[in-house]
PDB file of N, CA and C in Angstrom:
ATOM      1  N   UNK A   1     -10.140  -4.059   8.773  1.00  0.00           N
ATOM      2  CA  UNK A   1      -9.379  -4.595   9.872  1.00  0.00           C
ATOM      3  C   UNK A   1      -9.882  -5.993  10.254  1.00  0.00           C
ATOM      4  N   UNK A   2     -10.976  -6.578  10.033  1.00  0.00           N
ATOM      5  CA  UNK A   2     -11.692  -7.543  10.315  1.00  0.00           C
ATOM      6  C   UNK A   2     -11.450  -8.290   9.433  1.00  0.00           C
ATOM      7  N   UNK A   3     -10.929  -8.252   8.257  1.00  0.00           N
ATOM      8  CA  UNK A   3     -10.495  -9.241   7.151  1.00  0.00           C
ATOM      9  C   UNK A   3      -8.828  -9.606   7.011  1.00  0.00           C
ATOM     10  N   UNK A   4      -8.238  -8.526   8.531  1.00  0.00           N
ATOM     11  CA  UNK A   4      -7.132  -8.811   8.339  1.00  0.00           C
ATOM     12  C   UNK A   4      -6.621  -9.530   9.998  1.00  0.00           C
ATOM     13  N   UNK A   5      -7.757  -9.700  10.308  1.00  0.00           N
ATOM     14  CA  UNK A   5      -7.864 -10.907  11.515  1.00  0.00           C
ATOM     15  C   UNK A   5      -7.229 -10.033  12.749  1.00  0.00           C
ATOM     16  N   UNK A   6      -7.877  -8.611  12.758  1.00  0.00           N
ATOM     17  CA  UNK A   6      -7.770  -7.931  14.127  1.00  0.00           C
ATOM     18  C   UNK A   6      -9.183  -7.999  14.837  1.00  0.00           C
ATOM     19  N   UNK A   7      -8.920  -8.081  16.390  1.00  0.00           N
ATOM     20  CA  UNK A   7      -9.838  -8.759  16.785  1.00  0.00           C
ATOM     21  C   UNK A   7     -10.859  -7.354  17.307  1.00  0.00           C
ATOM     22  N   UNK A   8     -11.835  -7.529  17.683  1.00  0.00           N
ATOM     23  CA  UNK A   8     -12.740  -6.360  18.319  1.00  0.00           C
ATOM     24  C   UNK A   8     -12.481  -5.199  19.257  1.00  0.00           C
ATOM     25  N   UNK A   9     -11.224  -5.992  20.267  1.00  0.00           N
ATOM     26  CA  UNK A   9     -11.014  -4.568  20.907  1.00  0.00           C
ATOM     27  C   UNK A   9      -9.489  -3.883  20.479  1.00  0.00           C
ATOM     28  N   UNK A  10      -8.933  -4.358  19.604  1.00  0.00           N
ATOM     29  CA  UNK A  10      -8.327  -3.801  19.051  1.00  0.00           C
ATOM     30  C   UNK A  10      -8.451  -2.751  17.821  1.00  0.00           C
ATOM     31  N   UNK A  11      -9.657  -3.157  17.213  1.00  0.00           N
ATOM     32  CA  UNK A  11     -10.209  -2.494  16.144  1.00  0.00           C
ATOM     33  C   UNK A  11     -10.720  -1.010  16.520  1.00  0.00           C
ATOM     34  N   UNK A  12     -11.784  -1.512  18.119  1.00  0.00           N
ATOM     35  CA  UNK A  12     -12.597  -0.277  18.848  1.00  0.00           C
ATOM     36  C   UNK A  12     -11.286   0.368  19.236  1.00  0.00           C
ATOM     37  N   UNK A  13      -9.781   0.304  19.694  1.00  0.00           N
ATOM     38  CA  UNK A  13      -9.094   0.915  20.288  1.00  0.00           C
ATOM     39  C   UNK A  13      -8.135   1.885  19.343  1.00  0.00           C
ATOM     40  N   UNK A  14      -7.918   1.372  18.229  1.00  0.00           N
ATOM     41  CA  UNK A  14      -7.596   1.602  17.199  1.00  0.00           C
ATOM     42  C   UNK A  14      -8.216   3.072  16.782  1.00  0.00           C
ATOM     43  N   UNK A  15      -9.644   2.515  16.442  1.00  0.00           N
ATOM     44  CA  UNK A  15     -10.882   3.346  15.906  1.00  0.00           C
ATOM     45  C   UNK A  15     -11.262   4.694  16.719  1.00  0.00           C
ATOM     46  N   UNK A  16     -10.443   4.657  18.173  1.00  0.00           N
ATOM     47  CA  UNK A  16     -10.999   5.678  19.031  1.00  0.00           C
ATOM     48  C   UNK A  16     -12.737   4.835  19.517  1.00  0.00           C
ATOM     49  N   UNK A  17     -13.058   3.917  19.009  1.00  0.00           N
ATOM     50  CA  UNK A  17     -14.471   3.511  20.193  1.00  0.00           C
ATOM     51  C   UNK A  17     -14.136   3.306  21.570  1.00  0.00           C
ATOM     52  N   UNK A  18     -14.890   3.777  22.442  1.00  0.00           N
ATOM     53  CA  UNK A  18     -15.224   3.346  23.461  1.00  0.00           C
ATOM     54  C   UNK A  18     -15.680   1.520  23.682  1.00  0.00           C
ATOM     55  N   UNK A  19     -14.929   1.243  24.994  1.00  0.00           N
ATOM     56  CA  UNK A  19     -14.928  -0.434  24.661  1.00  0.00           C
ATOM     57  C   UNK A  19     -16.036  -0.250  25.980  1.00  0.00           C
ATOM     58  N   UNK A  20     -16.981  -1.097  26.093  1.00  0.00           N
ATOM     59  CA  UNK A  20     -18.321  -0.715  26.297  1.00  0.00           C
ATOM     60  C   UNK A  20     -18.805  -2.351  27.745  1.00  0.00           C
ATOM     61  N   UNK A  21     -19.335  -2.122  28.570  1.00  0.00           N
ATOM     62  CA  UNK A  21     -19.485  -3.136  29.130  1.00  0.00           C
ATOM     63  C   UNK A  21     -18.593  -4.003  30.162  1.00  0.00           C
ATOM     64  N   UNK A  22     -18.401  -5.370  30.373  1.00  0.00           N
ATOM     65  CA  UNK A  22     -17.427  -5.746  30.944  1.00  0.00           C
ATOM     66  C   UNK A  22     -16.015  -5.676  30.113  1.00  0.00           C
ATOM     67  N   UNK A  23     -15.606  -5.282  28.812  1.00  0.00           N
ATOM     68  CA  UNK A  23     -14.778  -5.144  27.860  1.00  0.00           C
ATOM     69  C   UNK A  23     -13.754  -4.225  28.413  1.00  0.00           C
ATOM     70  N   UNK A  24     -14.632  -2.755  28.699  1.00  0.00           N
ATOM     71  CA  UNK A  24     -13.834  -1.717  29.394  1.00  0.00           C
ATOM     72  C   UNK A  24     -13.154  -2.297  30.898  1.00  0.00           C
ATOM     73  N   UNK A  25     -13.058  -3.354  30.939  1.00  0.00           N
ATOM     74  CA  UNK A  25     -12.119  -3.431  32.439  1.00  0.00           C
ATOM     75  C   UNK A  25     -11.674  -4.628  32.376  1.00  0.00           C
ATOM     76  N   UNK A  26     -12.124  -5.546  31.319  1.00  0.00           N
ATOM     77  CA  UNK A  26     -10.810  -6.548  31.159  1.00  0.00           C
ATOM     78  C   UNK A  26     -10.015  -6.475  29.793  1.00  0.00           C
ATOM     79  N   UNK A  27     -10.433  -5.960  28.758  1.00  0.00           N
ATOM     80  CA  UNK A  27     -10.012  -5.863  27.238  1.00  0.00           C
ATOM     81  C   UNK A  27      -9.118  -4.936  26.770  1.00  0.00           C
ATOM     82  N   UNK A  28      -8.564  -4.445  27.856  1.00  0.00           N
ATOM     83  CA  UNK A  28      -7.472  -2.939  27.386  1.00  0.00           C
ATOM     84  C   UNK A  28      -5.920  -3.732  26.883  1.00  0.00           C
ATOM     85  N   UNK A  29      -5.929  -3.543  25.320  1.00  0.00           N
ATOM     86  CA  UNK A  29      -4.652  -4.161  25.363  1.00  0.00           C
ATOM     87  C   UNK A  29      -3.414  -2.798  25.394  1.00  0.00           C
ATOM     88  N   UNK A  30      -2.657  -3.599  25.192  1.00  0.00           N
ATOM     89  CA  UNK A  30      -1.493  -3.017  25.473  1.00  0.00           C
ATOM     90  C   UNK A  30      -0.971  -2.788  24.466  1.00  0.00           C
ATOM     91  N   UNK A  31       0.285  -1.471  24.691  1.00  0.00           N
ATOM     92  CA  UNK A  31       0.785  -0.664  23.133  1.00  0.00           C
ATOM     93  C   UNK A  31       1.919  -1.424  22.494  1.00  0.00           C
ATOM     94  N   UNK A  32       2.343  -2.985  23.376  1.00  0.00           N
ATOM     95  CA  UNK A  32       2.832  -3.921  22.378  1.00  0.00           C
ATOM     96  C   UNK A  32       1.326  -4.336  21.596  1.00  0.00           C
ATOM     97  N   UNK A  33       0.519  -4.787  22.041  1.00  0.00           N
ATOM     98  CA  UNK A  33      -0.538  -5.588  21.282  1.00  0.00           C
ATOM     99  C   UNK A  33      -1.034  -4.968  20.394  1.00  0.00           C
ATOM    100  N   UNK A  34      -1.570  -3.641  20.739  1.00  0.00           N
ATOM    101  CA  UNK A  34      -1.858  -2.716  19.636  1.00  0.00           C
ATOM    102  C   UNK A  34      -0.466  -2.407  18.667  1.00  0.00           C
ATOM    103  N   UNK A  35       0.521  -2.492  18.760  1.00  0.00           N
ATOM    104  CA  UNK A  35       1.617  -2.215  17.697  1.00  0.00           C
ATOM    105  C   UNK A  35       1.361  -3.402  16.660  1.00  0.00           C
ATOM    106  N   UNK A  36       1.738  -4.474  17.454  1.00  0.00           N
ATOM    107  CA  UNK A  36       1.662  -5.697  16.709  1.00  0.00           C
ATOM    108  C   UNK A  36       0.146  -6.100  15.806  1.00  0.00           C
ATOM    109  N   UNK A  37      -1.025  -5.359  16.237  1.00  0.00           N
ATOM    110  CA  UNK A  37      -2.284  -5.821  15.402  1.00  0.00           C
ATOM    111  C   UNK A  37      -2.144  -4.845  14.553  1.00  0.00           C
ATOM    112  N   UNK A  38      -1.629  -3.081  14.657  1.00  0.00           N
ATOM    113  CA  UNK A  38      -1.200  -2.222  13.396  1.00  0.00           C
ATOM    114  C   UNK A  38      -0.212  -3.033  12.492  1.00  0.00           C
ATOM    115  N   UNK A  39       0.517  -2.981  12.603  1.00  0.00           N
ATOM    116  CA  UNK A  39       1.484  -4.071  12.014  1.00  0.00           C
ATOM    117  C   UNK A  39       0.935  -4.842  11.092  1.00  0.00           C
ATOM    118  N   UNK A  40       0.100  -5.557  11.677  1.00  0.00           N
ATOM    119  CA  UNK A  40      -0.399  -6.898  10.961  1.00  0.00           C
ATOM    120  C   UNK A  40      -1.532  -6.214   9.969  1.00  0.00           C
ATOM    121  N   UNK A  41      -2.034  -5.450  10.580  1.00  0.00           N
ATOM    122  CA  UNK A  41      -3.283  -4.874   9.501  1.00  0.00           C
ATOM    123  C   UNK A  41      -2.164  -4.188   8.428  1.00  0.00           C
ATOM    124  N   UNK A  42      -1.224  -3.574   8.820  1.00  0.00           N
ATOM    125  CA  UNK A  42      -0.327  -2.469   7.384  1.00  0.00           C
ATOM    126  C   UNK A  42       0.046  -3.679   6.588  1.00  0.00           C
ATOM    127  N   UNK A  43       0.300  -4.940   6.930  1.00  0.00           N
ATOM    128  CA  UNK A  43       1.035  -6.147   5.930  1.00  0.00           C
ATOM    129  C   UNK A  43      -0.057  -6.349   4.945  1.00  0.00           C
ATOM    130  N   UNK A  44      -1.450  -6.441   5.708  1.00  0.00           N
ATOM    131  CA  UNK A  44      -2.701  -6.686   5.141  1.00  0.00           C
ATOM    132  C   UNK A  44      -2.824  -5.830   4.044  1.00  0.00           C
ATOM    133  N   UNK A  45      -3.105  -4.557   4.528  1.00  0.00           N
ATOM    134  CA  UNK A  45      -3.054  -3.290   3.317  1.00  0.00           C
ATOM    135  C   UNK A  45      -1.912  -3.329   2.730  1.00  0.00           C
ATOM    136  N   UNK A  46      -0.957  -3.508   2.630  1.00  0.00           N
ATOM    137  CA  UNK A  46       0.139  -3.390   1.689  1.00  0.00           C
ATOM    138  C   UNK A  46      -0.028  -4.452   0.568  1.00  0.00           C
ATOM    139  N   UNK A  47      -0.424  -5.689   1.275  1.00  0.00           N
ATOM    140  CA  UNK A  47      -0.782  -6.818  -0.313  1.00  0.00           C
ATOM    141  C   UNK A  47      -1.823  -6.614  -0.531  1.00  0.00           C
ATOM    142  N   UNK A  48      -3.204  -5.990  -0.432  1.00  0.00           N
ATOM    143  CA  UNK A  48      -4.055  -5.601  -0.493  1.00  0.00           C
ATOM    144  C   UNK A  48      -3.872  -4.883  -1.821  1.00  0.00           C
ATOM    145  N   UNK A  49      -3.157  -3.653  -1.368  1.00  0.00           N
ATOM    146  CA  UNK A  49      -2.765  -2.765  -2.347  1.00  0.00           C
ATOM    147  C   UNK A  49      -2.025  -3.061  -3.798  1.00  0.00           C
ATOM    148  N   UNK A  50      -0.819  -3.644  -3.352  1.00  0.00           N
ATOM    149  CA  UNK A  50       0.079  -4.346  -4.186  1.00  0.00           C
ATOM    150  C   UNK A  50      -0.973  -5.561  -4.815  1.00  0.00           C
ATOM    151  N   UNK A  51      -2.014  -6.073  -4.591  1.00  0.00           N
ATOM    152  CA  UNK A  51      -2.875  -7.163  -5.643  1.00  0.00           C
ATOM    153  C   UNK A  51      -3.510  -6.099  -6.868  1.00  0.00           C
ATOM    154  N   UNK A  52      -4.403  -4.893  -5.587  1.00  0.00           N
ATOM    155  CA  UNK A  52      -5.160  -4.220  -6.941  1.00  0.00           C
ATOM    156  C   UNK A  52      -4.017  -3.415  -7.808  1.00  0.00           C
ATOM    157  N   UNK A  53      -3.068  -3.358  -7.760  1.00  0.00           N
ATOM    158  CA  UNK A  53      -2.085  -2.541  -8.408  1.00  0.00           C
ATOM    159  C   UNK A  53      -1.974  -3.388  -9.608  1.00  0.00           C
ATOM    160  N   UNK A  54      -1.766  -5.018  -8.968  1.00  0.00           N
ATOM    161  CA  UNK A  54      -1.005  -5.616 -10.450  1.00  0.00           C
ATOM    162  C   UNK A  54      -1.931  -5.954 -11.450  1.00  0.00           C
ATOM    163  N   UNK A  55      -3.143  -5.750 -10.888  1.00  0.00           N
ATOM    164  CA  UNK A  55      -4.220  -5.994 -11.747  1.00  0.00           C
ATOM    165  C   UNK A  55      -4.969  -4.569 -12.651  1.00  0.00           C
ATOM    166  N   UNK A  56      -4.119  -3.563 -12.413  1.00  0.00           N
ATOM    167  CA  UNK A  56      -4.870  -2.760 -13.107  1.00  0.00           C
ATOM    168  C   UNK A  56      -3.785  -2.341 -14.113  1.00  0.00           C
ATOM    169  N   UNK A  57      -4.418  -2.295 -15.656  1.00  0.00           N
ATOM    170  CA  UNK A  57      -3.976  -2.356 -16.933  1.00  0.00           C
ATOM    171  C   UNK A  57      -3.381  -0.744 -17.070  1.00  0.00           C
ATOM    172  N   UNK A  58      -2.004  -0.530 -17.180  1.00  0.00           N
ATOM    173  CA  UNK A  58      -1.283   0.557 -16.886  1.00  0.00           C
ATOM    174  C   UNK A  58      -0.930   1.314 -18.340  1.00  0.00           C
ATOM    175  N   UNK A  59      -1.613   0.956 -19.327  1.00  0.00           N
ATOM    176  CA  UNK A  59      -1.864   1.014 -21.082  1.00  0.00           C
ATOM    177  C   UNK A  59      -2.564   2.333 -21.455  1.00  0.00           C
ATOM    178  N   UNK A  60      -1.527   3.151 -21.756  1.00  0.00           N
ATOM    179  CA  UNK A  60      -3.032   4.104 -22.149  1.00  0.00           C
ATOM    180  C   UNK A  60      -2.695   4.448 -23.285  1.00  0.00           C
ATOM    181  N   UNK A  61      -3.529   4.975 -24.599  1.00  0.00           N
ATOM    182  CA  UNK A  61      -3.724   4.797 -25.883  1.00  0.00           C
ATOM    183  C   UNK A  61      -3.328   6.351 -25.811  1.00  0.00           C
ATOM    184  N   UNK A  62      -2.625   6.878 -26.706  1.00  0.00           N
ATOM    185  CA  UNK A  62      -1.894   8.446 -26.230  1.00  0.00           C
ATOM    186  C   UNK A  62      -2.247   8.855 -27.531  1.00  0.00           C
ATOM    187  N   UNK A  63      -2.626   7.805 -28.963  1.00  0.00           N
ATOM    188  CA  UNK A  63      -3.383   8.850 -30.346  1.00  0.00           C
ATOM    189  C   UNK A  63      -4.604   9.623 -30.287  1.00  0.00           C
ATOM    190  N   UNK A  64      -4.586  10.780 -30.008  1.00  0.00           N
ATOM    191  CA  UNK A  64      -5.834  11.617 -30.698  1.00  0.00           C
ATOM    192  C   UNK A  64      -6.744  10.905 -31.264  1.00  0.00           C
ATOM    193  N   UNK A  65      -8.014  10.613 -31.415  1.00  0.00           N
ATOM    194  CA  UNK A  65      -8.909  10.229 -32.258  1.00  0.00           C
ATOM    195  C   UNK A  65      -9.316  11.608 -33.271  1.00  0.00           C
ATOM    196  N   UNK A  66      -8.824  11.089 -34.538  1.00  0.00           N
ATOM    197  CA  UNK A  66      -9.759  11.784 -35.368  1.00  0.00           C
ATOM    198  C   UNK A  66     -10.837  11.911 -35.771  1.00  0.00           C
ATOM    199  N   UNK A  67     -11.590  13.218 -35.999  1.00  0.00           N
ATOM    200  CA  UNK A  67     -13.008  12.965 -36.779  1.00  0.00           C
ATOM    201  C   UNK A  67     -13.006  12.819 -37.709  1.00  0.00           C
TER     202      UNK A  67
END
């Protein structure tokens, strides 16, 4: 989530953490903000996904080896 540029208390809110300190009483976002940072993290994981996909060699050799 941190590589997909969600910020800390969205991550802890996300995550089920407890937001800890002065955080817990000014940092509560809201279930637009949290929609919109899910959002943005699923775009993240989706090309994420879709990169290691195109890179993995989908070839498989189906002859028996003989002894």
């Amino acid at each position: 989530m941190l590589d997909a540029g969600i910020d800390k208390a969205h991550r802890d809110t996300v995550l089920g953490h407890s937001l800890q300190g002065m955080d817990a009483h000014y940092l509560v976002p809201s279930e637009d903000s949290l929609r919109h940072a899910m959002d943005r993290f699923s775009k993240w994981l989706d090309k994420q996904l879709a990169d290691a996909s195109a890179s993995v060699d989908q070839n498989v050799d189906q002859n028996k080896k003989r002894t």
